[in-house]
N, C-alpha and C. Protein backbone atom coordinates (compact mmCIF):
# COMPACT_ATOMS: atom_id res chain seq x y z
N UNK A 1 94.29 111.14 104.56
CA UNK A 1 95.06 111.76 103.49
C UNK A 1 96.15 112.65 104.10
N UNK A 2 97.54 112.49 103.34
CA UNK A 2 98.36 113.03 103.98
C UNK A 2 98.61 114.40 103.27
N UNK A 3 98.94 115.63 103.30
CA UNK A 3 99.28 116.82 102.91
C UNK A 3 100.44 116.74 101.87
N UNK A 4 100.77 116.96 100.87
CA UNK A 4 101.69 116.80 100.12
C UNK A 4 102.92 118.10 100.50
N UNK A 5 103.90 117.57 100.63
CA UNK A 5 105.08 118.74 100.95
C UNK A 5 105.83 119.39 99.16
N UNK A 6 105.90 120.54 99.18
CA UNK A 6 106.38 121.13 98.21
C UNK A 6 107.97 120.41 97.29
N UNK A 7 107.99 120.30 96.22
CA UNK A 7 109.70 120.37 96.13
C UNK A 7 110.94 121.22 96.70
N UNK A 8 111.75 120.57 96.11
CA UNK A 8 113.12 121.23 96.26
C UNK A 8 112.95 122.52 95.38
N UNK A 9 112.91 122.27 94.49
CA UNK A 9 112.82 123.45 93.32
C UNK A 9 111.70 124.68 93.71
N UNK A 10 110.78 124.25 94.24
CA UNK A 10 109.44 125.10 94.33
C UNK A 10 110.29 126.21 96.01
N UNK A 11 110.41 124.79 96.70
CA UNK A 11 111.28 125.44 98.18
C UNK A 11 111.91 126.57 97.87
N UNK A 12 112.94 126.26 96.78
CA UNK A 12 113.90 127.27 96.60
C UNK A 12 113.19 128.61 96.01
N UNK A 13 112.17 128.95 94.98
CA UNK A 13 112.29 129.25 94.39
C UNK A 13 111.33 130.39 95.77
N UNK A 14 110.45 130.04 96.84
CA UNK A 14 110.37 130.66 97.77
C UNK A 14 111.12 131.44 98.72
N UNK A 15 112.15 130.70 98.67
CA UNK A 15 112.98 131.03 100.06
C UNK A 15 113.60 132.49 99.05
N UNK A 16 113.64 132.29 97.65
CA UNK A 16 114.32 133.75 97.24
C UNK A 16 113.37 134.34 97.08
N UNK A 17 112.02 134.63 97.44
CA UNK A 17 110.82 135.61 97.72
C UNK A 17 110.44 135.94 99.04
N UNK A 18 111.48 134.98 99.65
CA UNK A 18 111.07 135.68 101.35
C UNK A 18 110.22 134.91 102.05
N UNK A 19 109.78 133.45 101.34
CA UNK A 19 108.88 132.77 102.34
C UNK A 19 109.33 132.16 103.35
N UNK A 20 109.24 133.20 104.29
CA UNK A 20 109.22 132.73 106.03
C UNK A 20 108.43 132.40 106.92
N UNK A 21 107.24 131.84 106.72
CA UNK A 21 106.62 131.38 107.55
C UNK A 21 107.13 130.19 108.34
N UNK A 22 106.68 130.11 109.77
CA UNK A 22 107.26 128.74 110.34
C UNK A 22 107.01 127.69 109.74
N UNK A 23 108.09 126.46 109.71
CA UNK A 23 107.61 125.40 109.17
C UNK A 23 108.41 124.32 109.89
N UNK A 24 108.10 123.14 110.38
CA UNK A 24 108.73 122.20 110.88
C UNK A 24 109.44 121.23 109.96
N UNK A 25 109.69 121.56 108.62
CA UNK A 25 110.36 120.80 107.91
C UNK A 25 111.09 121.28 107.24
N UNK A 26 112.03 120.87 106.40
CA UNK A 26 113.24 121.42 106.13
C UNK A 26 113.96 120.25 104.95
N UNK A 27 114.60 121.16 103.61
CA UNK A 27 115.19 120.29 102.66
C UNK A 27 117.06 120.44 102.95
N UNK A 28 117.31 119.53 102.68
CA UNK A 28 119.28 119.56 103.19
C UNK A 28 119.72 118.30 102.23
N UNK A 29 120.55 118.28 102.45
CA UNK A 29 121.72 117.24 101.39
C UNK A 29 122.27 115.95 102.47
N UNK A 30 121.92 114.85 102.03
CA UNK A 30 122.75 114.02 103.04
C UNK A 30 123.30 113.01 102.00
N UNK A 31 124.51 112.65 102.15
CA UNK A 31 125.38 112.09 101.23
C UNK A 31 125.13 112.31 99.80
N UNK A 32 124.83 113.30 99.54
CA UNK A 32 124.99 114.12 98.10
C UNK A 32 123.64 114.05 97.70
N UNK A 33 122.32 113.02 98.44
CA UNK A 33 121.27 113.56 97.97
C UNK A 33 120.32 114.72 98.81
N UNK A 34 119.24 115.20 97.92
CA UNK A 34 118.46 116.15 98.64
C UNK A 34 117.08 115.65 99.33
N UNK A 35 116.87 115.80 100.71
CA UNK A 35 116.27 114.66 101.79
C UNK A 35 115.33 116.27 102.32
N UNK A 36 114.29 115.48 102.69
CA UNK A 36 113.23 116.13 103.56
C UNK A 36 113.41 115.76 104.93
N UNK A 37 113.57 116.86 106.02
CA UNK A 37 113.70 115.83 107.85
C UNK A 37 112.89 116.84 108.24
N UNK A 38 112.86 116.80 109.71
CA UNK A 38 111.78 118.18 110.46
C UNK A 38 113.23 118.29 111.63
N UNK A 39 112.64 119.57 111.29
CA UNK A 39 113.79 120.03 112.66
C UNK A 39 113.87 119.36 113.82
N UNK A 40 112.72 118.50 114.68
CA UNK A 40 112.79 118.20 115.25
C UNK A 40 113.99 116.82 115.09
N UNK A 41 114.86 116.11 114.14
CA UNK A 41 116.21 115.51 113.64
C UNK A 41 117.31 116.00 114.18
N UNK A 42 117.24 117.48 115.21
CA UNK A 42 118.38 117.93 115.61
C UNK A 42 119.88 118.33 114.93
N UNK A 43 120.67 117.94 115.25
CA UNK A 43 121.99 117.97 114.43
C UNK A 43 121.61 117.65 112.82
N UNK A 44 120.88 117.13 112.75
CA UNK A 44 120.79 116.63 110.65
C UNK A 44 120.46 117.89 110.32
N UNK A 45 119.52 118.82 111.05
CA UNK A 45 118.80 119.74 110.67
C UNK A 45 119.77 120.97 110.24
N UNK A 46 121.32 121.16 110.96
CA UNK A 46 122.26 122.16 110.50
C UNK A 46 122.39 122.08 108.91
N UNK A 47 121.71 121.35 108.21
CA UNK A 47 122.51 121.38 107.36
C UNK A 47 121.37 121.95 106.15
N UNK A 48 120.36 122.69 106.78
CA UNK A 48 119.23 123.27 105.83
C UNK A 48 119.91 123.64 104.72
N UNK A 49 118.99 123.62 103.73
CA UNK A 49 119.10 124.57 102.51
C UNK A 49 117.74 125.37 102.41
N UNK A 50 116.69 125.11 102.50
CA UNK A 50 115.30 125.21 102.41
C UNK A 50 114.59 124.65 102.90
N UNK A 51 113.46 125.71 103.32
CA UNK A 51 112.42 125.08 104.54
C UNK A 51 111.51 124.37 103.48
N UNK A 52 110.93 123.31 104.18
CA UNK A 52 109.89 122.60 103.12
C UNK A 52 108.63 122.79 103.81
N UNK A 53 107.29 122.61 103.61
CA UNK A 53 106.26 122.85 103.98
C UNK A 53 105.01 122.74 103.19
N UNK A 54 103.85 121.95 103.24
CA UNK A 54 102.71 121.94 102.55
C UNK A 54 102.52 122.47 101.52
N UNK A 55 101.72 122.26 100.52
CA UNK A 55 101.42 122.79 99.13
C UNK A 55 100.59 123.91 99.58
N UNK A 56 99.62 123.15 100.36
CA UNK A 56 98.39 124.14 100.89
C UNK A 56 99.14 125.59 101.87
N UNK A 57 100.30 125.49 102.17
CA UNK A 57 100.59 126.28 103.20
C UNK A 57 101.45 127.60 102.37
N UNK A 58 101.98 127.03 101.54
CA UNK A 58 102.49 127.79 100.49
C UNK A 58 101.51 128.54 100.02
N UNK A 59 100.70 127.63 99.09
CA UNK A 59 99.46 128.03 98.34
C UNK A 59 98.69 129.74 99.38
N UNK A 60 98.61 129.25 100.59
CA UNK A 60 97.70 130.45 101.73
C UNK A 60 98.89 131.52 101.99
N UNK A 61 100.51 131.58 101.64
CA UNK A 61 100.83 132.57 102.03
C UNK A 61 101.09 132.95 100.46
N UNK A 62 100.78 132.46 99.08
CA UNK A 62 101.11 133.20 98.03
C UNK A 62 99.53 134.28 97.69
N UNK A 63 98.36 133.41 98.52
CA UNK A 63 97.24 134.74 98.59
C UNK A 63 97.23 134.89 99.65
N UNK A 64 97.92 135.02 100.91
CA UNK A 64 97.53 136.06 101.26
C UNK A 64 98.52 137.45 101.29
N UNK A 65 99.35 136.88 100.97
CA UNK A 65 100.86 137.94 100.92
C UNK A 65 100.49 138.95 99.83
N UNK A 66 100.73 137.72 98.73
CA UNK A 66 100.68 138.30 97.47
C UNK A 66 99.63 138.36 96.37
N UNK A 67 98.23 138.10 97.14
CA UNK A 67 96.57 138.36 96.41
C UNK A 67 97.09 137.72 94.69
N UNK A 68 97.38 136.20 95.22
CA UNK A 68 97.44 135.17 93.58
C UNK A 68 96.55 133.93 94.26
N UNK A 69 95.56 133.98 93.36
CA UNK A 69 94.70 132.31 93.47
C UNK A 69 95.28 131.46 92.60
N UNK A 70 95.53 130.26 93.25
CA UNK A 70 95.67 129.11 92.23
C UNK A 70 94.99 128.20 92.15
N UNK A 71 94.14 128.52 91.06
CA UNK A 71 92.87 127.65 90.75
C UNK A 71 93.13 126.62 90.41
N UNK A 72 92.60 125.42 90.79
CA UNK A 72 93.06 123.61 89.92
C UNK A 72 91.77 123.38 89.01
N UNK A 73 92.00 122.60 87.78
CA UNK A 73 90.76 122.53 87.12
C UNK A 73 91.05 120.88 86.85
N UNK A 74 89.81 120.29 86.61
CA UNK A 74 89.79 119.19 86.26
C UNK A 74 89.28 119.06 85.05
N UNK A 75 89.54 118.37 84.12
CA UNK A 75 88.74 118.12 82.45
C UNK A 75 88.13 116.68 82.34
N UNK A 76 87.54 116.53 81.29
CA UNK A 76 86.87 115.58 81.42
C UNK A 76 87.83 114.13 81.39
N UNK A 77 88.85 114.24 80.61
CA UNK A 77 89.88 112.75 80.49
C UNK A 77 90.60 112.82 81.87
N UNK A 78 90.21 113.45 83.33
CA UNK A 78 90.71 112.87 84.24
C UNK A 78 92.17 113.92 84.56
N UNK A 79 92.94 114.90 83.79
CA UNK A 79 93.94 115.28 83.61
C UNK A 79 93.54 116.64 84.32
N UNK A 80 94.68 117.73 85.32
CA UNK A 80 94.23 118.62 85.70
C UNK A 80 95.22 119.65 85.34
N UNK A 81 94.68 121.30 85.86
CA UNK A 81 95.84 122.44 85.22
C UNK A 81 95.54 123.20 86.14
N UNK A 82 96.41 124.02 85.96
CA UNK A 82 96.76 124.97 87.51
C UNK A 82 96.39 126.50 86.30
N UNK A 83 95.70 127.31 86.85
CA UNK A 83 95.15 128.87 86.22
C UNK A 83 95.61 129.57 87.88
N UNK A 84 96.32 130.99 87.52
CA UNK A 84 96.25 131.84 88.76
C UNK A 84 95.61 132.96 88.08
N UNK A 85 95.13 133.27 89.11
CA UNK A 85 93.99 134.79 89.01
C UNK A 85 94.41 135.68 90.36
N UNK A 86 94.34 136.96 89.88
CA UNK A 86 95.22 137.92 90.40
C UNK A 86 93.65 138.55 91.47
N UNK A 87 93.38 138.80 93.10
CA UNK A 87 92.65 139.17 93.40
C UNK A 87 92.64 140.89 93.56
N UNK A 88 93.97 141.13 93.25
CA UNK A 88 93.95 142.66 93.23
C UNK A 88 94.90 143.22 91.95
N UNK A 89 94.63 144.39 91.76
CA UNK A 89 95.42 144.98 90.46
C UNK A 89 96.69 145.14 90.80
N UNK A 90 97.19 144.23 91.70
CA UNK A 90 98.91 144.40 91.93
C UNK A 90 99.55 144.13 90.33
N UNK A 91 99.16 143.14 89.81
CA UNK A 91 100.13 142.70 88.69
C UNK A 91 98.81 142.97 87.36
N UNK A 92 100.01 143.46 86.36
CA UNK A 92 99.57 143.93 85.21
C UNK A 92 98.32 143.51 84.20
N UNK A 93 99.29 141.63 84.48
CA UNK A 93 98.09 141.24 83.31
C UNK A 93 96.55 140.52 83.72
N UNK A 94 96.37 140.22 82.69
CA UNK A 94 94.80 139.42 82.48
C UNK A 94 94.91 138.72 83.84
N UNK A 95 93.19 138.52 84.07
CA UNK A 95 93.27 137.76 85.69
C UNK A 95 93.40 136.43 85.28
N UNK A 96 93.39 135.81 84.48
CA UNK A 96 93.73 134.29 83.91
C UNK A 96 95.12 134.36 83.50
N UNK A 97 96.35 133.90 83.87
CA UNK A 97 97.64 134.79 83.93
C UNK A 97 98.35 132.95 83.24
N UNK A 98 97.89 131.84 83.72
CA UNK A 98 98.43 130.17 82.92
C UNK A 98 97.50 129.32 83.32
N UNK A 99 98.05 128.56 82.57
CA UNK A 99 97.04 127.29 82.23
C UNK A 99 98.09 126.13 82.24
N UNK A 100 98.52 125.37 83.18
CA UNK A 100 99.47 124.42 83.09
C UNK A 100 98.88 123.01 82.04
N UNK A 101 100.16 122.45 82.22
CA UNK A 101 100.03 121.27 81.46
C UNK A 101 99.22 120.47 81.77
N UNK A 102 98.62 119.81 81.03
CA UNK A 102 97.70 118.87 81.95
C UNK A 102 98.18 117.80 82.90
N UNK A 103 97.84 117.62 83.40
CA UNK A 103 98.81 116.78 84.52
C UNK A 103 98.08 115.84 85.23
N UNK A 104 98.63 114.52 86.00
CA UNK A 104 97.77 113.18 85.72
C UNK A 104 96.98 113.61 87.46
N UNK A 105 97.43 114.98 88.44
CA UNK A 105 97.03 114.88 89.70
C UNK A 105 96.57 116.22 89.68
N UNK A 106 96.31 116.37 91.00
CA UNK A 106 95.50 117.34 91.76
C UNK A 106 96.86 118.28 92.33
N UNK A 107 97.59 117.47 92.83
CA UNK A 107 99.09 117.73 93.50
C UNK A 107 100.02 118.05 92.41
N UNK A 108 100.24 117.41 91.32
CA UNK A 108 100.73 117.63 90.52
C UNK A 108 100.56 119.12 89.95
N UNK A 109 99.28 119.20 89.31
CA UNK A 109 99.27 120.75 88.93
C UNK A 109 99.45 121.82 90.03
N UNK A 110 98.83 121.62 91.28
CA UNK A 110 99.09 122.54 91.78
C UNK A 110 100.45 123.12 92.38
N UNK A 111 101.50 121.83 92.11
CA UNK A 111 103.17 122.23 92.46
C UNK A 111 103.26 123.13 90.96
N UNK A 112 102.96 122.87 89.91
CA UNK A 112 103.14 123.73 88.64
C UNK A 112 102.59 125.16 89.06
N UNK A 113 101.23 125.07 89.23
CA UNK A 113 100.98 126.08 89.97
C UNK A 113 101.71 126.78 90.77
N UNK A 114 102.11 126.42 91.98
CA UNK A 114 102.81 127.32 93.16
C UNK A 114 104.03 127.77 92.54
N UNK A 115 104.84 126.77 91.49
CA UNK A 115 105.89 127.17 90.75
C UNK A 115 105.63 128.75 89.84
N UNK A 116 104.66 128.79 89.14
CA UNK A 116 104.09 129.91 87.91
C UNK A 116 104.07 131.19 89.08
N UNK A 117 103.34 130.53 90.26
CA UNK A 117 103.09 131.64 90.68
C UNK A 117 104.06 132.43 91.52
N UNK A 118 105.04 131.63 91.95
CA UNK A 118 106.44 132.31 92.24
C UNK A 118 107.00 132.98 91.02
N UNK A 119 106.86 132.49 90.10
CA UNK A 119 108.10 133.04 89.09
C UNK A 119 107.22 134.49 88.74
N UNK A 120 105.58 134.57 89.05
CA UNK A 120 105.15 135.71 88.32
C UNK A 120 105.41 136.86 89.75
N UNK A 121 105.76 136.30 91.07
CA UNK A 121 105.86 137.48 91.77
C UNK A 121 107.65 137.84 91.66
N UNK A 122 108.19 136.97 91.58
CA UNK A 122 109.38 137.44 90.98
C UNK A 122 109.81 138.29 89.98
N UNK A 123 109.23 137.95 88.87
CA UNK A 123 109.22 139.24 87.70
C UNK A 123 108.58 140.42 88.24
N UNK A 124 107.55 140.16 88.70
CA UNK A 124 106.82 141.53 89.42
C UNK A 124 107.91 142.18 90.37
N UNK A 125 108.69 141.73 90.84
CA UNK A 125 109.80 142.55 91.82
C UNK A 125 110.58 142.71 91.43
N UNK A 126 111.06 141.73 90.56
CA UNK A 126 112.20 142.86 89.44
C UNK A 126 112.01 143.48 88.68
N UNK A 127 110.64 143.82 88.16
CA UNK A 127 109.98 145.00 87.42
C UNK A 127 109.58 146.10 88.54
N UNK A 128 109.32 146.08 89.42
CA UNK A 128 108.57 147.01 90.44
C UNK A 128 109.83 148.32 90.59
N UNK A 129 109.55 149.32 90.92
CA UNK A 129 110.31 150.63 90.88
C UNK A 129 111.02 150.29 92.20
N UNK A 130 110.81 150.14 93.46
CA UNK A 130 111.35 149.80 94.74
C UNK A 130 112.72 148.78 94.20
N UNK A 131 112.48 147.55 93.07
CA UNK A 131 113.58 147.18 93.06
C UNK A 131 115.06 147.75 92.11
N UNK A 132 114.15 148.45 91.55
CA UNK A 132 114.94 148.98 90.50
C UNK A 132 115.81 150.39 91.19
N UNK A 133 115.37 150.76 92.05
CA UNK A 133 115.88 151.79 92.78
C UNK A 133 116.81 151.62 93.91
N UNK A 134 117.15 150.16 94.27
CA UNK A 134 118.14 149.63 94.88
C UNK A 134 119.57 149.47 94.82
């Protein structure tokens, strides 16, 4: 089984939260579309926009950075949903914070997932006093 690599959209929506961890892969534009290569491509590689990198790898720096689980659930018709639960009182609300769509994968919800859970540390930093005091 191979590791599923994140989107474009999800990429991005990291790289404006600061996710820097190393990663040997990388999203860029080649003849107007948006392509996955690994740095090791050399010259193709100038042309990053966003680092790409595992669901799972994402997933381990959004708890451990930012103490968010993203739980996957399965139901009985086969369909799954992404729930994040907050392991510390960093963020305000309920520890059951979404419930994605049902979705026909495992991979599937959990890109919904990693998505929810960017957008909720995002609001959290543009609500947080540190940003507001900038």
């Amino acid at each position: 089984m191979q590791e599923r690599i994140i989107t474009f959209i999800t990429g991005k929506l990291a790289k404006k939260l600061d996710f820097d961890w190393e990663t040997d892969l990388g999203f860029g534009e080649h003849k107007g579309n948006i392509v996955t290569f690994s740095k090791s491509e050399g010259n193709f590689f100038k042309d990053l926009k966003v680092n790409a990198c595992s669901q799972s790898l994402l997933q381990k720096w959004i708890r451990e950075v930012h103490n968010i689980h993203i739980e996957i659930c399965v139901w009985v018709d086969n369909t799954w949903s992404a729930q994040l639960v907050y392991s510390k009182s960093a963020y305000d609300a309920a520890d059951q914070v979404y419930d994605a769509m049902y979705m026909s994968s495992y991979e599937e919800a959990l890109e919904i997932g990693l998505q929810k859970a960017l957008d909720t540390i995002n609001e959290q930093k543009k609500s947080s006093p540190e940003s507001n005091s900038e």
